[in-house]
C-alpha atoms as a PDB file:
ATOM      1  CA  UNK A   1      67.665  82.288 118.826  1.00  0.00           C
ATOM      2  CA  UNK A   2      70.732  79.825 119.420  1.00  0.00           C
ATOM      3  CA  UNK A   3      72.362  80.755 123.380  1.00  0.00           C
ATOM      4  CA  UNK A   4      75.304  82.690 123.473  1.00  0.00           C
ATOM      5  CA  UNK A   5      78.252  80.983 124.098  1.00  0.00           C
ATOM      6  CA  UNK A   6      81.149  83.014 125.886  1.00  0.00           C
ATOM      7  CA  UNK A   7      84.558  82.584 125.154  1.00  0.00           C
ATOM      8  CA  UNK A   8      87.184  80.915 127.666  1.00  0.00           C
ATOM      9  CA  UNK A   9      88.747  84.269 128.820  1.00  0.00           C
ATOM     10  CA  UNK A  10      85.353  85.715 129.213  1.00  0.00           C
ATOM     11  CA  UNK A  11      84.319  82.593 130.739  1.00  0.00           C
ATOM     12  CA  UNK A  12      86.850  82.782 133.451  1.00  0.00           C
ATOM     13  CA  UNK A  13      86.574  87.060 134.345  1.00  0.00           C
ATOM     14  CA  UNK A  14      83.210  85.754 135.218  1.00  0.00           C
ATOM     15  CA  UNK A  15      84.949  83.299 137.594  1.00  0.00           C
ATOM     16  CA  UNK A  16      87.163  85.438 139.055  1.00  0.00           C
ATOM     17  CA  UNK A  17      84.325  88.668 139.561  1.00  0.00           C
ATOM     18  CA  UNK A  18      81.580  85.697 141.313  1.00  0.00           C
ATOM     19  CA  UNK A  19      85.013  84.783 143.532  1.00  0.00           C
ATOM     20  CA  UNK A  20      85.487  88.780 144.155  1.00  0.00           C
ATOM     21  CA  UNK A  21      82.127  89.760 145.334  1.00  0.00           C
ATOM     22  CA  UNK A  22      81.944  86.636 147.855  1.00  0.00           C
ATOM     23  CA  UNK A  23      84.524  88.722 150.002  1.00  0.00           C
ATOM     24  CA  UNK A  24      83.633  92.690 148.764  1.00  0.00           C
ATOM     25  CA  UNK A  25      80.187  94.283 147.892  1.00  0.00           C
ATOM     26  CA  UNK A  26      82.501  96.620 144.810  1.00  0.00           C
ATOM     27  CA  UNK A  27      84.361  94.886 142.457  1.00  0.00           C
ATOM     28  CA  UNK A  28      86.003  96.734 139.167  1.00  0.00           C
ATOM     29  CA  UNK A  29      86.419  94.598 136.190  1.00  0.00           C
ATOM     30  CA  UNK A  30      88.914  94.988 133.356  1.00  0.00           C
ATOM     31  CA  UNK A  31      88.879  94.277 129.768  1.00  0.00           C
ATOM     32  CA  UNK A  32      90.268  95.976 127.028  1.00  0.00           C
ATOM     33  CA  UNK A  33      88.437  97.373 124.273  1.00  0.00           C
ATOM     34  CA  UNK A  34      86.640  95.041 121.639  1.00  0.00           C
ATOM     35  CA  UNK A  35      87.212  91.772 124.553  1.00  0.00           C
ATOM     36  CA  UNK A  36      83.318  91.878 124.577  1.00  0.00           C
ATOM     37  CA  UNK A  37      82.171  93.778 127.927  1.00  0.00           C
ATOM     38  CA  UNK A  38      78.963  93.954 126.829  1.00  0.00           C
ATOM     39  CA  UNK A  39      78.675  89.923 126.587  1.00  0.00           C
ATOM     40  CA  UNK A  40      79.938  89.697 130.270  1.00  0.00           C
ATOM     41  CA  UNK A  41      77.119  91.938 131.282  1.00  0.00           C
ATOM     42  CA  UNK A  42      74.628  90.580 129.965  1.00  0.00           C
ATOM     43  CA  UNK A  43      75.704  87.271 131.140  1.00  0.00           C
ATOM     44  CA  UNK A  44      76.151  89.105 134.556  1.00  0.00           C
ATOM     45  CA  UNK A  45      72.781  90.604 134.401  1.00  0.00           C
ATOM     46  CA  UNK A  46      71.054  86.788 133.521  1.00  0.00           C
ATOM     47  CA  UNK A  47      72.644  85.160 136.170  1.00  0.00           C
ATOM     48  CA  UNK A  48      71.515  87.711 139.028  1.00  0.00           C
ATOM     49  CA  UNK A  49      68.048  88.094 137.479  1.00  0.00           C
ATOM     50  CA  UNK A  50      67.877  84.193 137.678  1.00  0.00           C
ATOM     51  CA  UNK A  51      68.410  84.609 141.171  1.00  0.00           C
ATOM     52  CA  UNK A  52      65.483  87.173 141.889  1.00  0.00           C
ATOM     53  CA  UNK A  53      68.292  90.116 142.442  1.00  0.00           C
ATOM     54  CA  UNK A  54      66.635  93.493 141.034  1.00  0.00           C
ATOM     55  CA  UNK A  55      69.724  94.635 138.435  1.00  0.00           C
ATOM     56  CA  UNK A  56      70.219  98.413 137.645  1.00  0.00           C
ATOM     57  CA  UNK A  57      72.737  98.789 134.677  1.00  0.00           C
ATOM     58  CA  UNK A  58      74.007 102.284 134.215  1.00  0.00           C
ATOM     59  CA  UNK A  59      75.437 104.286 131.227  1.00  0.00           C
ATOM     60  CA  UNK A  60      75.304 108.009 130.189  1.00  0.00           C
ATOM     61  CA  UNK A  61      75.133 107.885 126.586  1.00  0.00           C
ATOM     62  CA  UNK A  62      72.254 107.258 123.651  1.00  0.00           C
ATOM     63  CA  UNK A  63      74.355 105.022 121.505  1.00  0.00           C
ATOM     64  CA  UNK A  64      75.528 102.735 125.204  1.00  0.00           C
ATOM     65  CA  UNK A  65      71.806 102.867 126.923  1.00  0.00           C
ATOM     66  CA  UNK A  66      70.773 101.199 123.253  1.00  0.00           C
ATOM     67  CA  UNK A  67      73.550  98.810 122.786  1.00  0.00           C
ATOM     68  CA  UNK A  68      73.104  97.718 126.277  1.00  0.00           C
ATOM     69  CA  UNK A  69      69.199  97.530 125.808  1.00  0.00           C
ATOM     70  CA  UNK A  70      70.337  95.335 123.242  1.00  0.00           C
ATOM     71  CA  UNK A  71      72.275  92.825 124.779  1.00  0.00           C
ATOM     72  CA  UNK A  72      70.101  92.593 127.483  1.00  0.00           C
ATOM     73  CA  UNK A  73      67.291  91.164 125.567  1.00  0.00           C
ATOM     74  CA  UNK A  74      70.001  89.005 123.134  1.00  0.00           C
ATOM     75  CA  UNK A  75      70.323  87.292 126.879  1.00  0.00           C
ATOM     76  CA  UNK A  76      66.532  86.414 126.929  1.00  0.00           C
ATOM     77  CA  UNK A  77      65.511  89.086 129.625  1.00  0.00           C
ATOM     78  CA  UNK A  78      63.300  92.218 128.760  1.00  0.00           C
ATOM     79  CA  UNK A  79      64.833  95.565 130.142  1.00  0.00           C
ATOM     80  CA  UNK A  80      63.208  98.872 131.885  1.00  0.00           C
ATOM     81  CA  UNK A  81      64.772 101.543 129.805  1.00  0.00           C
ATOM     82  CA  UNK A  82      65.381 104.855 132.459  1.00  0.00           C
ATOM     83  CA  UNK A  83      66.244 107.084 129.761  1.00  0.00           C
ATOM     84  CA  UNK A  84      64.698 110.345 128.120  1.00  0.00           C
ATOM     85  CA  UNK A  85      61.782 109.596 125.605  1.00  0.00           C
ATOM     86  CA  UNK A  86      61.409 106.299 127.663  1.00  0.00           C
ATOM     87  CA  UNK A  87      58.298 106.079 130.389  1.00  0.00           C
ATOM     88  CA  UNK A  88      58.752 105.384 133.933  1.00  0.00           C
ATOM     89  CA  UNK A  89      57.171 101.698 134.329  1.00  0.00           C
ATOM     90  CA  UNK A  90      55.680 100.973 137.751  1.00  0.00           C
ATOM     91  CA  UNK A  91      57.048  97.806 137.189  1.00  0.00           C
ATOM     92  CA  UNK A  92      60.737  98.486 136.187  1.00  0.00           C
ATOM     93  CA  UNK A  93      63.010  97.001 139.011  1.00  0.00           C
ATOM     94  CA  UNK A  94      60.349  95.356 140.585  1.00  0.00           C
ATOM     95  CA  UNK A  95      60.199  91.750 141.920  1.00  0.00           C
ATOM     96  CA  UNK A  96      63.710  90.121 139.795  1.00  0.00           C
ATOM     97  CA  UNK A  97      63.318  93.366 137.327  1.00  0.00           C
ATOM     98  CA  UNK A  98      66.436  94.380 134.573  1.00  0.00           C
ATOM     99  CA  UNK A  99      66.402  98.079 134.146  1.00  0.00           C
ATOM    100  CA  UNK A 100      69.177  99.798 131.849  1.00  0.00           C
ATOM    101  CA  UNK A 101      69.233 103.501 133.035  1.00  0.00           C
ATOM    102  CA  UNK A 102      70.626 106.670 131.793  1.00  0.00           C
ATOM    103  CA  UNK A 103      72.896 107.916 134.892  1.00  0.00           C
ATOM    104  CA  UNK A 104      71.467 111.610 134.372  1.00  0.00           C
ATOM    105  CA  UNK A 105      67.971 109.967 134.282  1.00  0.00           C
ATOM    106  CA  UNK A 106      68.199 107.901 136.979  1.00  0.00           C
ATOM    107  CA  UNK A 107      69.760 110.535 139.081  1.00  0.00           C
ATOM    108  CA  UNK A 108      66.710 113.169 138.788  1.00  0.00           C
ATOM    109  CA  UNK A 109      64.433 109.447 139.954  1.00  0.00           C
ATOM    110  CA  UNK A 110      66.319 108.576 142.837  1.00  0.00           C
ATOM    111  CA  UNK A 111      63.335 108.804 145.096  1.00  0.00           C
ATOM    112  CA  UNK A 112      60.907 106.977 142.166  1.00  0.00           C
ATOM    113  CA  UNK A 113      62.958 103.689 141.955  1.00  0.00           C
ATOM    114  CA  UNK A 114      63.409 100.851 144.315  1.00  0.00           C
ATOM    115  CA  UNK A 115      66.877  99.977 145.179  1.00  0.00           C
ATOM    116  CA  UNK A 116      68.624  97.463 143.440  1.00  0.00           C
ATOM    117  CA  UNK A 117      70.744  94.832 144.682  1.00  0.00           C
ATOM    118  CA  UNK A 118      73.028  94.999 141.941  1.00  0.00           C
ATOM    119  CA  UNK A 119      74.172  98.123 140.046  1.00  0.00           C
ATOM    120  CA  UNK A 120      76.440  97.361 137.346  1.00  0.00           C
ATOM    121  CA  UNK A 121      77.931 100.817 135.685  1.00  0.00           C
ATOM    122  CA  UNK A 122      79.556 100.077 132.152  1.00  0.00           C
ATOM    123  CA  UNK A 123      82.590 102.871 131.306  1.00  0.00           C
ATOM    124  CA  UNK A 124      83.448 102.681 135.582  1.00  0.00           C
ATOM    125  CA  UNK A 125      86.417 105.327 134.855  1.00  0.00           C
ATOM    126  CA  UNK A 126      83.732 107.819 135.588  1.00  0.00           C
ATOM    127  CA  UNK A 127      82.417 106.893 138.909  1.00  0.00           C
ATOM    128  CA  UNK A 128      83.880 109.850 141.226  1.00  0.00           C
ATOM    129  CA  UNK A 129      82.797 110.516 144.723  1.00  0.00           C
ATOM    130  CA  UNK A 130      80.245 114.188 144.332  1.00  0.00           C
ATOM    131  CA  UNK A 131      79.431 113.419 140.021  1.00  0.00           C
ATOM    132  CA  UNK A 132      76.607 112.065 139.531  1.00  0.00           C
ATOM    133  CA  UNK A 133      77.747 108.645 139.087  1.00  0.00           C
ATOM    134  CA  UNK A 134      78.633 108.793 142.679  1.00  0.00           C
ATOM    135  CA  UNK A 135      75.148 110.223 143.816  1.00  0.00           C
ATOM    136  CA  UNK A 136      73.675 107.088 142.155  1.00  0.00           C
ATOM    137  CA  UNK A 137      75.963 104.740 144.223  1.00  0.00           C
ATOM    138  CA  UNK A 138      75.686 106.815 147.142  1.00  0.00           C
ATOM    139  CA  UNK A 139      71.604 106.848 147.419  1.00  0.00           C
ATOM    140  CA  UNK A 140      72.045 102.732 147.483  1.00  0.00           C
ATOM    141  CA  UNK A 141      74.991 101.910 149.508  1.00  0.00           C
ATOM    142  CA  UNK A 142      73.644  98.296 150.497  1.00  0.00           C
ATOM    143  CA  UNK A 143      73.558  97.228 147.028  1.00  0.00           C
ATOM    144  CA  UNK A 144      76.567  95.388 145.006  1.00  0.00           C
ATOM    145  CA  UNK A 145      78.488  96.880 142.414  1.00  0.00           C
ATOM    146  CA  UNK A 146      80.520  96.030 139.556  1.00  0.00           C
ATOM    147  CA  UNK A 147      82.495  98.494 137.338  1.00  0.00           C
ATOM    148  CA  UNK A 148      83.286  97.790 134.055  1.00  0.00           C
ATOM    149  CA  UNK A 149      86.237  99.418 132.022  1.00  0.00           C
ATOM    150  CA  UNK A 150      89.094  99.180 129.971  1.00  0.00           C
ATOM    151  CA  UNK A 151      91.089 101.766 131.706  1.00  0.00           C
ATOM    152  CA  UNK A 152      90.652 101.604 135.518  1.00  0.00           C
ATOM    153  CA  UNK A 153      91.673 104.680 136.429  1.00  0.00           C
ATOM    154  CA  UNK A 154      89.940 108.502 135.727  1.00  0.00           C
ATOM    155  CA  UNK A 155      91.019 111.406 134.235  1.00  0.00           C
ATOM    156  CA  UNK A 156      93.511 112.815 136.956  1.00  0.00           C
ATOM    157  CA  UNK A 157      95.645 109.753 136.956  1.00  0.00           C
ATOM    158  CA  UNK A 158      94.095 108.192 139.647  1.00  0.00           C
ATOM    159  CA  UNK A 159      92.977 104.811 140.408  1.00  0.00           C
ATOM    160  CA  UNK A 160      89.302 104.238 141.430  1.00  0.00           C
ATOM    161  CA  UNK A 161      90.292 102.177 144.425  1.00  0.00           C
ATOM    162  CA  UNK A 162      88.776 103.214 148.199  1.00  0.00           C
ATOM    163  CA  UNK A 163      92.907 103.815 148.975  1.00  0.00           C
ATOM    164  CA  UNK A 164      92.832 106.551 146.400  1.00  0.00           C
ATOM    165  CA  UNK A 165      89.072 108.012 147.572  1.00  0.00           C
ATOM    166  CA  UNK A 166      87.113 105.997 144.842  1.00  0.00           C
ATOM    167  CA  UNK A 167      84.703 103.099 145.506  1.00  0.00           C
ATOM    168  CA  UNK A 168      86.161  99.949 144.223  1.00  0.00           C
ATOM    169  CA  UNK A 169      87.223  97.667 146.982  1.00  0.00           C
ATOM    170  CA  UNK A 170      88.939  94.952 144.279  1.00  0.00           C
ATOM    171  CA  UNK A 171      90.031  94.686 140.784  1.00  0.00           C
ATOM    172  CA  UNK A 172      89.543  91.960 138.654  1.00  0.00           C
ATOM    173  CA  UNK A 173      91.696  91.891 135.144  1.00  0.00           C
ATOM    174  CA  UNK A 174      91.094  89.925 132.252  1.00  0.00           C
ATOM    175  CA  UNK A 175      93.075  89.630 129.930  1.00  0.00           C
ATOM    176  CA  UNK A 176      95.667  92.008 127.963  1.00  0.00           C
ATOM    177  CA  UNK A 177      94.820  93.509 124.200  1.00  0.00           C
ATOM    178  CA  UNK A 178      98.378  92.350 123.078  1.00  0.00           C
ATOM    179  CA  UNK A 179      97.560  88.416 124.522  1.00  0.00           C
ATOM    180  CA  UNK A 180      93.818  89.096 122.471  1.00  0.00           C
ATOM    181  CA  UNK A 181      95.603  90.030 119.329  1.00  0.00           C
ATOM    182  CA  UNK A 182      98.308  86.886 120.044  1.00  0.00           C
ATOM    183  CA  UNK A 183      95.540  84.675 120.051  1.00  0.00           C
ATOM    184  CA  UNK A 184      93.567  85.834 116.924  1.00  0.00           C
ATOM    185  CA  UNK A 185      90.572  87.263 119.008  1.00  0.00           C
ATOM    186  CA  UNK A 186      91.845  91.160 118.155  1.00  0.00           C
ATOM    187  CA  UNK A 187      93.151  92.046 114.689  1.00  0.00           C
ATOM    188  CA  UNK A 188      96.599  92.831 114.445  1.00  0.00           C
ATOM    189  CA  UNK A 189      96.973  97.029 114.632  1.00  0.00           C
ATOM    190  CA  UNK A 190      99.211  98.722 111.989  1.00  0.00           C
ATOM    191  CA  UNK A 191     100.259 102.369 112.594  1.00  0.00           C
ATOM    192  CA  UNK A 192     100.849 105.082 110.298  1.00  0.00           C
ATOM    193  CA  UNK A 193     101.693 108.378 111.843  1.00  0.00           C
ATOM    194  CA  UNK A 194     102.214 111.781 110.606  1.00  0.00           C
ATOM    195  CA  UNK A 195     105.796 112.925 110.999  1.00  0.00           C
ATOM    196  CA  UNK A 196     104.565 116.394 112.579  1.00  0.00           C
ATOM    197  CA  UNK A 197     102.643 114.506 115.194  1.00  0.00           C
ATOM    198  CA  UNK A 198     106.285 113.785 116.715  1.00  0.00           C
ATOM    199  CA  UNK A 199     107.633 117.675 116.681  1.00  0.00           C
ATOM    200  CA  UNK A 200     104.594 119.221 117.848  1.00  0.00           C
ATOM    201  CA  UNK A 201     105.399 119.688 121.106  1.00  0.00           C
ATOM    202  CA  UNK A 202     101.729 119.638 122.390  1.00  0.00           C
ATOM    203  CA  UNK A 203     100.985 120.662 126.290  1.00  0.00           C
ATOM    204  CA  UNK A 204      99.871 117.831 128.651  1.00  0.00           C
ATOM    205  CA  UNK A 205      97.337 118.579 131.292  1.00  0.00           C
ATOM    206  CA  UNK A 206      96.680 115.802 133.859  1.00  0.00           C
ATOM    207  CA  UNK A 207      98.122 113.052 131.381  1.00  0.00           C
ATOM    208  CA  UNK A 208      96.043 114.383 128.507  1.00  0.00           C
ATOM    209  CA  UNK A 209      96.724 116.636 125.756  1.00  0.00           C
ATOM    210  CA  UNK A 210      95.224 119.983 125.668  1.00  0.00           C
ATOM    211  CA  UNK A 211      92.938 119.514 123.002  1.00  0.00           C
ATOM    212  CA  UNK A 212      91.952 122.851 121.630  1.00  0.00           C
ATOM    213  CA  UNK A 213      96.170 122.988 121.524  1.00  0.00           C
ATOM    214  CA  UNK A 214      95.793 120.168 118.973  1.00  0.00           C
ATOM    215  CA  UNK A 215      92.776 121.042 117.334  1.00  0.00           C
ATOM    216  CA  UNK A 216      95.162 123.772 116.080  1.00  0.00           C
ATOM    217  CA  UNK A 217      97.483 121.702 115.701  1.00  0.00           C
ATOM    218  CA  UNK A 218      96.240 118.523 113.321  1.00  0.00           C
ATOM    219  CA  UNK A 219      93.796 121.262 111.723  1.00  0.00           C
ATOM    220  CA  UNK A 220      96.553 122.382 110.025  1.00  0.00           C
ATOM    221  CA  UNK A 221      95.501 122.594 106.163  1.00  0.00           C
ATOM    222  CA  UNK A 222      99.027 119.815 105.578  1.00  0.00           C
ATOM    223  CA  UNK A 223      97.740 117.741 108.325  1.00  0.00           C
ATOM    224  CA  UNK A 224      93.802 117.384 107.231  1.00  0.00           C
ATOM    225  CA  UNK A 225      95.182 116.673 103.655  1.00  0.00           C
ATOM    226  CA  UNK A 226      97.569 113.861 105.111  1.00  0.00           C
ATOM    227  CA  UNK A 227      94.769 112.113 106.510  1.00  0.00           C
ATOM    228  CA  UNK A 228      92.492 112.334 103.374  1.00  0.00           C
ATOM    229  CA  UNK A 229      95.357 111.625 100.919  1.00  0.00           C
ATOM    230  CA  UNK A 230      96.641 108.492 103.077  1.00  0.00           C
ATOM    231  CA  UNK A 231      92.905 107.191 103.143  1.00  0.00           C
ATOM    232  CA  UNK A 232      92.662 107.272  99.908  1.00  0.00           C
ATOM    233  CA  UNK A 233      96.092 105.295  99.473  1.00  0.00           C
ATOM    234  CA  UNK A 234      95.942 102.727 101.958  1.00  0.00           C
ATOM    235  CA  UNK A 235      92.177 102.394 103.167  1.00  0.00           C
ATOM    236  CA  UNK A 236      89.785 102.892 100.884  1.00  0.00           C
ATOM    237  CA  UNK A 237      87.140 102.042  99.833  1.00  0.00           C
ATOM    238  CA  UNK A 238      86.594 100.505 103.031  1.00  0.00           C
ATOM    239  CA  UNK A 239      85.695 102.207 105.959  1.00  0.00           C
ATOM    240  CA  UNK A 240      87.194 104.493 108.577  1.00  0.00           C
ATOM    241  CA  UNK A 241      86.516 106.606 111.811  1.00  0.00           C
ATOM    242  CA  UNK A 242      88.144 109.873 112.277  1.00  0.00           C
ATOM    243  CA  UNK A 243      88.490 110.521 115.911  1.00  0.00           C
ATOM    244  CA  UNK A 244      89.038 114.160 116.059  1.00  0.00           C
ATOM    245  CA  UNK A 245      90.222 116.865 119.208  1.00  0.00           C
ATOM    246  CA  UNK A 246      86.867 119.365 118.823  1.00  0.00           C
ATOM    247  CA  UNK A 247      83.511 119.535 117.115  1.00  0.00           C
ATOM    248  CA  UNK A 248      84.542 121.857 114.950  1.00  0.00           C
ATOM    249  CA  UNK A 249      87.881 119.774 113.764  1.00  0.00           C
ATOM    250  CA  UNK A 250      85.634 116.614 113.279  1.00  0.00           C
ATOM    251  CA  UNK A 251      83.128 119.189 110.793  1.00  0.00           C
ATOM    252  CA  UNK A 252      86.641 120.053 109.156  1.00  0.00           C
ATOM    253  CA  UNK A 253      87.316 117.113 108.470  1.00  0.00           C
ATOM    254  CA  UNK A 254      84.615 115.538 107.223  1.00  0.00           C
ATOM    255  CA  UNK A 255      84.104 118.437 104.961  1.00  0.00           C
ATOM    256  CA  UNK A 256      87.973 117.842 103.590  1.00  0.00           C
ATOM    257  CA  UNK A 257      86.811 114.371 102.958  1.00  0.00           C
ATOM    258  CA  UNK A 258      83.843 114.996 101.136  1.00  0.00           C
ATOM    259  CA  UNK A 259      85.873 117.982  99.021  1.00  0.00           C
ATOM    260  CA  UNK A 260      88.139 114.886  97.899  1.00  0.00           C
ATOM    261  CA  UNK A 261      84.338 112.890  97.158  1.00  0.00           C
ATOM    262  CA  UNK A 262      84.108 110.836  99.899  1.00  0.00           C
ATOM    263  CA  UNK A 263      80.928 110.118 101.398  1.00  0.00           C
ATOM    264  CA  UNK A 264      81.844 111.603 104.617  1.00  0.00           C
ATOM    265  CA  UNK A 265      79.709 112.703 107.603  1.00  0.00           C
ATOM    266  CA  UNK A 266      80.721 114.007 111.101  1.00  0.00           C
ATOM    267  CA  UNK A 267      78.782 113.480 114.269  1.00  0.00           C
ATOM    268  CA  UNK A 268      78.618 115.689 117.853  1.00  0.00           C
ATOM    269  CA  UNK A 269      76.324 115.565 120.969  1.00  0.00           C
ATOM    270  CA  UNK A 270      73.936 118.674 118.701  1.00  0.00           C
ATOM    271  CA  UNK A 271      73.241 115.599 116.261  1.00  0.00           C
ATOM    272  CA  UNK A 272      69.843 114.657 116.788  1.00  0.00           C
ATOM    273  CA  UNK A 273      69.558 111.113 117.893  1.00  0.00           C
ATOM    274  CA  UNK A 274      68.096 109.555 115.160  1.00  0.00           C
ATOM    275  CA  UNK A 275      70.628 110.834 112.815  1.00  0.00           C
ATOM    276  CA  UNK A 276      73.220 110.092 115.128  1.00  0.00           C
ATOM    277  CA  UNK A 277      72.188 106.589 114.932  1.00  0.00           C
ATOM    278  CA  UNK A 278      71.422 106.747 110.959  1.00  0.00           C
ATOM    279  CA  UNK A 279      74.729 107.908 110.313  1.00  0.00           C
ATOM    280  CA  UNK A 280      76.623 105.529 112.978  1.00  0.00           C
ATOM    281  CA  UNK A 281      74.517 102.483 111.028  1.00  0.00           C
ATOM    282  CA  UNK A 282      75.683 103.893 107.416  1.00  0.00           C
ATOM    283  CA  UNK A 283      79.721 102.513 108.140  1.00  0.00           C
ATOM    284  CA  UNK A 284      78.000  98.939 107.902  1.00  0.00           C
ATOM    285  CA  UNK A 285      75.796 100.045 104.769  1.00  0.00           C
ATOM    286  CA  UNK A 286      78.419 101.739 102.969  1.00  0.00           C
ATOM    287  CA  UNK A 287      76.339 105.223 103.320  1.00  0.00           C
ATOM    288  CA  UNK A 288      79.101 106.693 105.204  1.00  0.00           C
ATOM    289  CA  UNK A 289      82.802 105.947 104.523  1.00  0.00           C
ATOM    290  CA  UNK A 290      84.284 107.998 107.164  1.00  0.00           C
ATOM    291  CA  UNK A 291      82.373 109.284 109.925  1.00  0.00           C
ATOM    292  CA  UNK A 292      84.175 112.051 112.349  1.00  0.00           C
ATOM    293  CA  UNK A 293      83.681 112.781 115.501  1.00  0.00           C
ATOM    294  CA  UNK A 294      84.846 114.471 119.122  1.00  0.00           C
ATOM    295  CA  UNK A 295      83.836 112.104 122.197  1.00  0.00           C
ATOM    296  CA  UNK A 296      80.589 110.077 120.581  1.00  0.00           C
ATOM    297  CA  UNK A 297      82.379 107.366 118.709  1.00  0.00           C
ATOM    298  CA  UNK A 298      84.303 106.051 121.405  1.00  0.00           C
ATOM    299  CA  UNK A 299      83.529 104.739 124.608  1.00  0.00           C
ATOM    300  CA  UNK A 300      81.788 101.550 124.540  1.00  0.00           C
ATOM    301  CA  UNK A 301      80.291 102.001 120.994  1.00  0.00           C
ATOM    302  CA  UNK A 302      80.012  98.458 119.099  1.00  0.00           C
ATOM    303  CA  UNK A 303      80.389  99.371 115.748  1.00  0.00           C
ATOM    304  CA  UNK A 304      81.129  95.430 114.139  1.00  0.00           C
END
């Protein structure tokens, strides 16, 4: 397998994170979505392994705990997996050990596992003092941590620095989407919006919509048929994601789709996994051509 070979911008968040954690123990790093986090981890996760350090990396979903399995091994090393279906290894964070943990796992195995001196937590927006992100940093306060995430701040609107109660003692930024998509690393986004989007007048609550508000909202029979009908005009037959408000909007729409006879398919946390990840796989097969869902195709999910 030919070494992976990071890109200058990657290259250098590397730089800057290495200069970070010489003067704090938690550093947050930034990178927008598709700037290839995963890549940086694994690089991050080769480097301390190299130097004995025992590396914990921490997600909370299927699809992440696998990706990241993945990119762990694509960087030569061979991960613990602290997950559900997965068995506890004696040796898993031993000696210079990699283990790739499920955050609800690894908080019910506190006492089992050794402490790590390096905890890197991909999707850091989550990490708040009392969840059970923070019980995970909290039960190994000696060890270094890195966040990873493309929006550094959580869902109340504020940042995860000490000064505003979180644990991040530096941030490191790389660079912006709109300089990725100026230098041909990010394609170039085009927008089409649906005129009622702008009238709706939908409620915000803490900087979010209220999302059963537009569940009702873009469920609307003219909305539904917008999406389907503009698909068919300007996308297909390639493929597309519907990101949707609800479980029950993504099932509407992906039975709308198939009405129009489009292989269409939606996904929610009740999926079981192997589906999950049949369906997921079937927008590079051309199984699926649009695949709906409410919170599971989103955060961190590689789909190339």
């Amino acid at each position: 397998m030919a070494p992976i070979v990071l890109r200058d911008y990657q290259q250098q968040l590397l730089t800057d994170l290495r200069a970070a954690l010489k003067v704090h123990r938690r550093v947050c790093a930034v990178m927008p979505t598709g700037a290839g986090k995963g890549q940086t981890i694994g690089a991050i996760v080769q480097g301390a392994a190299s130097k004995g350090r025992r590396v914990l990396v921490l997600a909370h979903r299927a699809e992440l705990i696998d990706q990241l399995t993945a990119t762990v091994r694509a960087w030569g090393l061979e991960p613990g997996v602290i997950a559900p279906g997965h068995q506890l290894q004696r040796h898993q964070l031993q000696g210079s050990g990699v283990a790739v943990g499920s955050v609800q796992t690894v908080v019910r195995r506190l006492a089992l596992l050794p402490a790590p001196d390096l905890i890197i937590q991909d999707e850091a927006h989550h990490l708040v003092p009392g969840n059970v992100w923070g019980r995970v940093i909290n039960a190994w306060p000696e060890a270094h941590l890195i966040g990873k995430t493309a929006t550094p701040e959580r869902l109340d609107g504020k940042g995860l620095g000490v000064e505003a109660g979180g644990y991040f003692e530096a941030l490191v930024l790389g660079p912006s989407a709109a300089w990725l998509v100026e230098q041909g690393w990010l394609a170039k986004p085009r927008v089409f919006s649906w005129p009622g989007a702008r009238n709706s007048k939908l409620r915000r609550h803490m900087g979010d919509f209220d999302l059963e508000e537009a569940a009702r909202a873009y469920g609307e029979r003219a909305a539904i048929g917008d999406a389907v009908s503009h698909y068919q005009r300007r996308l297909h037959p390639g493929t597309a994601i519907c990101f949707c408000c609800t479980t029950r909007h993504a099932e509407q729409m992906a039975a709308a789709f198939r009405t129009a006879g489009i292989r269409a398919a939606s996904v929610s946390g009740s999926t079981p996994a192997e589906e999950r990840k049949r369906l997921i796989a079937g927008l590079a097969t051309g199984e699926v051509e649009v695949l709906s869902s409410c919170m599971i195709i989103s955060e961190g999910t590689d789909i190339p």
